[in-house]
Protein backbone atom coordinates (compact mmCIF):
# COMPACT_ATOMS: atom_id res chain seq x y z
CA UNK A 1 -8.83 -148.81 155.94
CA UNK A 2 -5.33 -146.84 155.50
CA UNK A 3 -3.23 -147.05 158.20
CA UNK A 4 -1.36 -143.93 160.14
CA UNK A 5 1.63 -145.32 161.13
CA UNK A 6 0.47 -148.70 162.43
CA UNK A 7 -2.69 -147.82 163.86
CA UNK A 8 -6.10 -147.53 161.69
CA UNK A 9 -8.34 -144.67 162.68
CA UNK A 10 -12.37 -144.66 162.10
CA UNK A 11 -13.92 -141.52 162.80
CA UNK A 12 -17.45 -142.05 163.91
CA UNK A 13 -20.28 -139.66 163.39
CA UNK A 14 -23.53 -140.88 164.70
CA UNK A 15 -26.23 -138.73 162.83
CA UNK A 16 -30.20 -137.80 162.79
CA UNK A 17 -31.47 -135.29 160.72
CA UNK A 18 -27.92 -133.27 160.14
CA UNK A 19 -28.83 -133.16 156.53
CA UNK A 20 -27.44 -129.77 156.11
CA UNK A 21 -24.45 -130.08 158.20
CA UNK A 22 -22.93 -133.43 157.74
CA UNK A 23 -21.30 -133.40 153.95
CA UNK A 24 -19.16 -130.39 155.30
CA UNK A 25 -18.27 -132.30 158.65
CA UNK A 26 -17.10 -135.39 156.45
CA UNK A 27 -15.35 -133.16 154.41
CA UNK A 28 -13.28 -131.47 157.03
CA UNK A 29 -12.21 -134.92 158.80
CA UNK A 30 -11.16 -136.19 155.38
CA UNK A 31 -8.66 -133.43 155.06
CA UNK A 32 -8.14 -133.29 158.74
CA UNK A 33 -7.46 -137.55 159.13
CA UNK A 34 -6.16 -138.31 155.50
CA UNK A 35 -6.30 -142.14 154.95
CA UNK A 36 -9.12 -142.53 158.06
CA UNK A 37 -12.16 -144.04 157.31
CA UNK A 38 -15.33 -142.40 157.57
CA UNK A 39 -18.15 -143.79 159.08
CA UNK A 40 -21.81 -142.14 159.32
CA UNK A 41 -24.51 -143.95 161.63
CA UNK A 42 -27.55 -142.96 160.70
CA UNK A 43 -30.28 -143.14 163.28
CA UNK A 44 -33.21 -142.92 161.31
CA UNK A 45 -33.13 -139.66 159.81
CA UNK A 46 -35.86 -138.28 157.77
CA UNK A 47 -34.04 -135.31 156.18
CA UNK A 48 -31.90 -137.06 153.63
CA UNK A 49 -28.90 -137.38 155.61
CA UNK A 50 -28.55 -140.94 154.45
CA UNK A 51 -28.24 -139.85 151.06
CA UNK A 52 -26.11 -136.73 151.29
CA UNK A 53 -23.35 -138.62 153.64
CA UNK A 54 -23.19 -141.49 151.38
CA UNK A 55 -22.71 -138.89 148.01
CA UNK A 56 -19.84 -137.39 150.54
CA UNK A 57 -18.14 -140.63 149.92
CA UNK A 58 -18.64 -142.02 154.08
CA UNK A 59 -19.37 -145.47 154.84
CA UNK A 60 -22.81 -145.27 155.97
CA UNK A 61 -24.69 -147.65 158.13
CA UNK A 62 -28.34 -147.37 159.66
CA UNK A 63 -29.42 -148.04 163.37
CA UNK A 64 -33.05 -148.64 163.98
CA UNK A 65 -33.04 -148.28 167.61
CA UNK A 66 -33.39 -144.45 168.61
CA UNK A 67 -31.00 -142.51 170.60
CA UNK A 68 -27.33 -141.84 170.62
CA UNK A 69 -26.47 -144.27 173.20
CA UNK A 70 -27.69 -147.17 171.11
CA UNK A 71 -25.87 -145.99 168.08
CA UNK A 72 -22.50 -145.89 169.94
CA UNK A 73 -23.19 -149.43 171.25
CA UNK A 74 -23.63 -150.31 167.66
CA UNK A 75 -20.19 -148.22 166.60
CA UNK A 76 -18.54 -149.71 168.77
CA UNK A 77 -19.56 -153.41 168.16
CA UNK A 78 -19.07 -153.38 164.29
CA UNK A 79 -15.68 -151.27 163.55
CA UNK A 80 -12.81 -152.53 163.50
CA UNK A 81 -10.21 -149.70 163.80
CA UNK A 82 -6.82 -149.59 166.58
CA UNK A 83 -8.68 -145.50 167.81
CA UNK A 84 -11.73 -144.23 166.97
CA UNK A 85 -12.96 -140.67 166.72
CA UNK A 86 -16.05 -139.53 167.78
CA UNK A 87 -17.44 -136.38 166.94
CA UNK A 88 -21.20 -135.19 166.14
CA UNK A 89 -22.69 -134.63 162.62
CA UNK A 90 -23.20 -131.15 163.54
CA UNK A 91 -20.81 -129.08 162.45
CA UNK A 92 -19.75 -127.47 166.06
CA UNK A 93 -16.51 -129.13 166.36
CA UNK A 94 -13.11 -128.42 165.14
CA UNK A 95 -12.00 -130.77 162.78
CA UNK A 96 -8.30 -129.42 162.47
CA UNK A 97 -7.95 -130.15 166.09
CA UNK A 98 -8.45 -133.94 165.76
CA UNK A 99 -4.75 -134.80 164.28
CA UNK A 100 -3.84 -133.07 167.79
CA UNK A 101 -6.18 -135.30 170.36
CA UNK A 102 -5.34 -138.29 168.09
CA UNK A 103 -1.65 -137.75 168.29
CA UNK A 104 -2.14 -137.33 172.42
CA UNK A 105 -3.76 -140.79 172.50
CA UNK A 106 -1.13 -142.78 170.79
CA UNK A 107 1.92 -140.87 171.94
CA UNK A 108 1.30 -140.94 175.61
CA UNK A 109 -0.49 -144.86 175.49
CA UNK A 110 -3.80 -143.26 176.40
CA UNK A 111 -7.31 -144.89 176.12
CA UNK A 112 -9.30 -141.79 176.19
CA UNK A 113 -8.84 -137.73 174.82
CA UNK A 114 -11.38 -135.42 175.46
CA UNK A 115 -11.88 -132.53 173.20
CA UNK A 116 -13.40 -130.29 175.82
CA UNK A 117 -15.34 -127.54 174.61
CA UNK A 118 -13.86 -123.88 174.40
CA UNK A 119 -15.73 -120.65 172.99
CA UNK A 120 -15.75 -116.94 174.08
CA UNK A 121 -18.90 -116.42 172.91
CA UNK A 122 -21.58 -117.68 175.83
CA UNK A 123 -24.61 -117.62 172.87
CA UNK A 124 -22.93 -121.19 171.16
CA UNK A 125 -24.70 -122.95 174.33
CA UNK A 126 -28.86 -123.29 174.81
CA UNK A 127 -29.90 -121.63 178.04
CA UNK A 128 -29.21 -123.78 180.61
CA UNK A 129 -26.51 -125.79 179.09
CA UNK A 130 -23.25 -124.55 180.29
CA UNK A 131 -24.84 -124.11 184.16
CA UNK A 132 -26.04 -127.86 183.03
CA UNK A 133 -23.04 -129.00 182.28
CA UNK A 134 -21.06 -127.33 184.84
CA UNK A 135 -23.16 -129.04 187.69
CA UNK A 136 -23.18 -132.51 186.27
CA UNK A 137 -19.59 -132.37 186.04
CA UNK A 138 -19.04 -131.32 189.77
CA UNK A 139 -21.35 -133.98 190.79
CA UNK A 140 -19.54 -137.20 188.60
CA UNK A 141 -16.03 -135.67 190.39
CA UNK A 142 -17.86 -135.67 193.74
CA UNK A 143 -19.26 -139.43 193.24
CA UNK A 144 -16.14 -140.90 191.45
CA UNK A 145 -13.04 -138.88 192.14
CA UNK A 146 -11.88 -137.10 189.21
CA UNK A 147 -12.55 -133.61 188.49
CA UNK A 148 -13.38 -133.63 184.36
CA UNK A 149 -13.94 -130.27 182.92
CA UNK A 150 -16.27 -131.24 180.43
CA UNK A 151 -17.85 -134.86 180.87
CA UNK A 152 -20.92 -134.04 178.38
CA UNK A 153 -18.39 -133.26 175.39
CA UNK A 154 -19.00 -135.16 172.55
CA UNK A 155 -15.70 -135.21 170.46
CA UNK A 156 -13.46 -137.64 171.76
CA UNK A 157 -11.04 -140.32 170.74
CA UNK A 158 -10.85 -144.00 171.96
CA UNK A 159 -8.21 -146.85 172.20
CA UNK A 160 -9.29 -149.70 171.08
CA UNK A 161 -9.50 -151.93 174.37
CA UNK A 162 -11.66 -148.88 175.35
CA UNK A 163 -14.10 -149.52 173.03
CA UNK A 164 -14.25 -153.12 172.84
CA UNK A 165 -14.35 -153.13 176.97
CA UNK A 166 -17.09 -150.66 177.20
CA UNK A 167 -20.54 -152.07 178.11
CA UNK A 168 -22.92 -149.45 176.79
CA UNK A 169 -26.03 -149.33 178.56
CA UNK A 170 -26.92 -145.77 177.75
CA UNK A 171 -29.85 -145.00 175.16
CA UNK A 172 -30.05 -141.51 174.65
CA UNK A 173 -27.64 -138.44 175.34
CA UNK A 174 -26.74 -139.52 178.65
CA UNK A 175 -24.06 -141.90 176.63
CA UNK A 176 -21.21 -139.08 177.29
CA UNK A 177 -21.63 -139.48 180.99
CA UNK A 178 -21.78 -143.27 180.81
CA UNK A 179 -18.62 -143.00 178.64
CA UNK A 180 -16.76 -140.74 181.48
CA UNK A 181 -17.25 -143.23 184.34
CA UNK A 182 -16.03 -146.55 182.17
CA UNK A 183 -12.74 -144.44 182.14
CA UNK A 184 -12.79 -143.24 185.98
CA UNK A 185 -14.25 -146.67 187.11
CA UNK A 186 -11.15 -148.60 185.26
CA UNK A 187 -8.67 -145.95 185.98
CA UNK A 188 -7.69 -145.81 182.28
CA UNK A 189 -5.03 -142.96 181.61
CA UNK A 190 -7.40 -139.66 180.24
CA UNK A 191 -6.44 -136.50 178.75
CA UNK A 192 -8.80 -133.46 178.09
CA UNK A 193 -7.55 -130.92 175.20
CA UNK A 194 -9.31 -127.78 174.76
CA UNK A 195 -10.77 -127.66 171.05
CA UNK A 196 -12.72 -124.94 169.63
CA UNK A 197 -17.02 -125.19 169.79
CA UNK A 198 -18.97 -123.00 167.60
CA UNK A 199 -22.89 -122.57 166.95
CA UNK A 200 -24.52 -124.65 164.73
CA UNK A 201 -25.09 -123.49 161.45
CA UNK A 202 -28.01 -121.57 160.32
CA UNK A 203 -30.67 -124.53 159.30
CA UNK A 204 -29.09 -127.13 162.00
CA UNK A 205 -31.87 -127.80 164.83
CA UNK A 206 -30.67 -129.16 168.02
CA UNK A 207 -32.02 -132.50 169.09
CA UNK A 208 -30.85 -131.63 172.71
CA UNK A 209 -33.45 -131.00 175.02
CA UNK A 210 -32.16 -129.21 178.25
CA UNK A 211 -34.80 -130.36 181.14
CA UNK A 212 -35.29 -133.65 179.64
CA UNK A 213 -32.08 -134.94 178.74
CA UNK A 214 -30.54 -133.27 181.78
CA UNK A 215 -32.94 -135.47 184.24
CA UNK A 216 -31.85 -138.26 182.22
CA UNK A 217 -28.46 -137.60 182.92
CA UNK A 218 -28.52 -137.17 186.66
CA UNK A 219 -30.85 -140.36 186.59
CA UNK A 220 -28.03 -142.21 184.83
CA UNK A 221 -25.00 -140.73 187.29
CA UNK A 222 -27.45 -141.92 190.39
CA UNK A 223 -28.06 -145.35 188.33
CA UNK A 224 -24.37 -145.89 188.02
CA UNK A 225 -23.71 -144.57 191.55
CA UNK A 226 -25.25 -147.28 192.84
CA UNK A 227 -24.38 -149.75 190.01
CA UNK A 228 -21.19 -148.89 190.59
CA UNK A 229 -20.43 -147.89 194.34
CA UNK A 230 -23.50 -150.26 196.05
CA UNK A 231 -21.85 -149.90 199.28
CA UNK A 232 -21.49 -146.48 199.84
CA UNK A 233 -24.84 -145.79 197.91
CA UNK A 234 -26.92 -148.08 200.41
CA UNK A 235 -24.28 -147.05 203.39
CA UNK A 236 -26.57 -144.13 203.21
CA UNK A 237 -29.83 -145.60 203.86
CA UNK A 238 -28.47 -147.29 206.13
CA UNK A 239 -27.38 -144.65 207.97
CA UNK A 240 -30.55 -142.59 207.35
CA UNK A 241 -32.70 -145.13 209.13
CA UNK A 242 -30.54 -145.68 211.91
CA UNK A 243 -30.45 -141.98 212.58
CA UNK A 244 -33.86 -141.28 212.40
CA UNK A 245 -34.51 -144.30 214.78
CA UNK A 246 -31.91 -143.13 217.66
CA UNK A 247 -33.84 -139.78 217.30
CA UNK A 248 -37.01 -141.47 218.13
CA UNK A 249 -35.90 -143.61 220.69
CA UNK A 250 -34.22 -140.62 222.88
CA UNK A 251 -37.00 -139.52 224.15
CA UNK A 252 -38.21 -143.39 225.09
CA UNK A 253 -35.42 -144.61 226.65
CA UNK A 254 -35.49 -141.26 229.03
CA UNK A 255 -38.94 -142.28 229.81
CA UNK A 256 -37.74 -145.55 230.14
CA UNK A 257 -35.05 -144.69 232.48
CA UNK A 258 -37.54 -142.28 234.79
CA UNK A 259 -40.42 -144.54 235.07
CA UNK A 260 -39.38 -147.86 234.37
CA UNK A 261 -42.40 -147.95 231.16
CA UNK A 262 -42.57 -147.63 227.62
CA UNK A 263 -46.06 -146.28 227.02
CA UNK A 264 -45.47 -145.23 223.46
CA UNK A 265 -45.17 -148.84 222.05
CA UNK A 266 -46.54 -148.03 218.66
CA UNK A 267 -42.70 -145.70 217.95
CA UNK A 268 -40.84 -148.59 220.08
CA UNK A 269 -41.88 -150.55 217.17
CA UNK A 270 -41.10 -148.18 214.79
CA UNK A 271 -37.41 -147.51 216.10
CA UNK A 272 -37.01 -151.51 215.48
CA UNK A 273 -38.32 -151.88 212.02
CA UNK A 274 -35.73 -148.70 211.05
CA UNK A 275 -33.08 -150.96 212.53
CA UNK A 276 -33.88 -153.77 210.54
CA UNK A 277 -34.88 -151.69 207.44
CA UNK A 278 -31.09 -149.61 208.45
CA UNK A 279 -29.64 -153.31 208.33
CA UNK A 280 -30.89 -154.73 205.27
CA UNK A 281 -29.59 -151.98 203.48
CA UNK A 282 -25.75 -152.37 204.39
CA UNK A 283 -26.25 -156.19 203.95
CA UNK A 284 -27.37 -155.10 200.19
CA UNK A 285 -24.58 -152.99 200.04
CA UNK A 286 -22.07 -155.54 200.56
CA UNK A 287 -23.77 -157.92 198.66
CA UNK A 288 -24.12 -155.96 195.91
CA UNK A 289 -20.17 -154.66 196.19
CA UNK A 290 -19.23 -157.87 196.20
CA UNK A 291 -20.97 -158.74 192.65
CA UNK A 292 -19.67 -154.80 191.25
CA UNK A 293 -16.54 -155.95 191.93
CA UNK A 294 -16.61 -158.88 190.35
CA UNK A 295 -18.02 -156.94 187.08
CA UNK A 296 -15.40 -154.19 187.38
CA UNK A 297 -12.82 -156.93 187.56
CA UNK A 298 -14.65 -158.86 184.15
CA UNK A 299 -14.65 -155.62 182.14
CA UNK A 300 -10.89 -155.25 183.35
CA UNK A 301 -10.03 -158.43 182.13
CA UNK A 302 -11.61 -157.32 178.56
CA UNK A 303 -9.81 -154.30 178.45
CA UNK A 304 -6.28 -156.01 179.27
CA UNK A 305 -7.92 -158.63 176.68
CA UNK A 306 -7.15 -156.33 173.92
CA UNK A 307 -3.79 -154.61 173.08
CA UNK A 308 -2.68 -151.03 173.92
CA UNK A 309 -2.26 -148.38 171.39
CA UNK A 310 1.33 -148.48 170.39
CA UNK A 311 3.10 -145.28 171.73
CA UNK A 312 5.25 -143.65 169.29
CA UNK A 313 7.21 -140.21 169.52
CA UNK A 314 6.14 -139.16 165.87
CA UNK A 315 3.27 -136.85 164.87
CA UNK A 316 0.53 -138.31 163.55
């Protein structure tokens, strides 16, 4: 691997069935990143794109486990590189633009650059998509703090200690989301750049689908809400029960108070197993916070574990 400067860049471009699009996208990072080592990931791809990125002169490897999330977990495991670039096999991102986000990332000491996605023409995105993507986005600021413009992008370039510190549990395309909240939940310094998206090109299918993968998405930002902020997450049942047992119990304790009798002892009940229910939910909240925090602290340790990029004031 040639180095840029002193810092070895691997651009990663996990692939199925982009048979038709990926020669061209090695192409253009080649003369894009010159000395950065290509690698393709192919995730069992029935089209030939094996073959075709391997005659394009990338390093390919194959992962038998379906779904982009377990191919990054694999990326990210086996190369060695000081920033990685991650862009799709699809030929929708700008190539040119990745000297820029690259050069962001090791001038300013960042872990993460986000090549969010920028077109005038609204047909480039599937029905559904930009709405999608808009909503998703809102929500992740809502639940972590940080107000991303585009959290489902998928070019983007990587430290290493943000690689090597990043845990992975995503299968599928819900992998950009999962890679937005390691950044927010570590407070790693981010940068989004706007970069040009275009349409596929005629012959390039989508693998995307918009209902599916989008309830997989909110599944995983409510799985890591509550993987990741237990306390507030179960503050909320908590507070659910108790409020729907004070509503109940009004009207018995005014009974209570007038005749001296609780005749409705089936909702007394009731009013006390909410309590209890209301209560076991904030003590599994701060159980559970207790044990996030310990993680959070573990995968800090791993990212201080490995060394910073090393900021320098020349282009890349």
């Amino acid at each position: 691997m040639v180095e840029t400067g002193y810092h070895n860049v691997a651009v990663l471009i996990p692939c199925y069935n982009e048979a038709s699009t990926i020669a061209k996208v090695i192409r253009d990072f080649s003369e894009a990143l010159p000395g950065a080592r290509i690698y393709v990931f192919d995730n069992n791809s029935s089209d030939g794109t094996l073959t075709v990125a391997l005659a394009a002169g990338a390093v390919v490897r194959e992962v038998r486990y379906q779904g982009k999330g377990n191919v990054v977990r694999r990326m990210f495991a086996d190369i060695e590189a000081d920033m990685y670039v991650l862009v799709d096999g699809d030929d929708t991102y700008d190539a040119a633009q990745a000297p820029h986000l690259v050069s962001a990332l090791l001038m300013n000491g960042l872990d993460m650059v986000v090549g969010m996605r920028e077109t005038l023409d609204d047909g480039v995105y599937r029905r559904g998509h930009r709405s999608g993507n808009l909503l998703l986005t809102k929500f992740v600021a809502t639940i972590f703090g940080h107000a991303f413009k585009d959290i489902l992008s998928g070019y983007r370039v990587f430290s290493r200690r943000f690689a090597k510190s990043f845990p992975a549990h995503a299968a599928g395309f819900e992998i950009e989301t999962e890679l937005t909240v390691h950044a927010l939940q570590l407070r790693m310094p981010v940068l989004e750049i706007a970069s040009a998206y275009r349409a596929r090109p005629a012959g390039s299918l989508s693998k995307l689908d918009t209902y599916r993968d989008g309830i997989r998405i909110l599944r995983m930002i409510f799985a890591l809400f509550i993987a990741e902020k237990p306390l507030a997450a179960f503050s909320i049942g908590f507070a659910s029960c108790m409020l729907v047992s004070i509503l109940l119990a009004v009207p018995l304790f005014n009974t209570y108070l007038v005749t001296g009798l609780v005749p409705r002892l089936p909702t007394a009940l009731l009013c006390s197993a909410l309590v209890l229910l209301g209560c076991g939910f904030l003590m599994c909240g701060i159980v559970l916070d207790t044990v996030t925090r310990g993680r959070t602290e573990a995968k800090r340790l791993a990212y201080l574990a490995t060394s910073a990029p090393m900021q320098s004031k020349s282009a890349v």
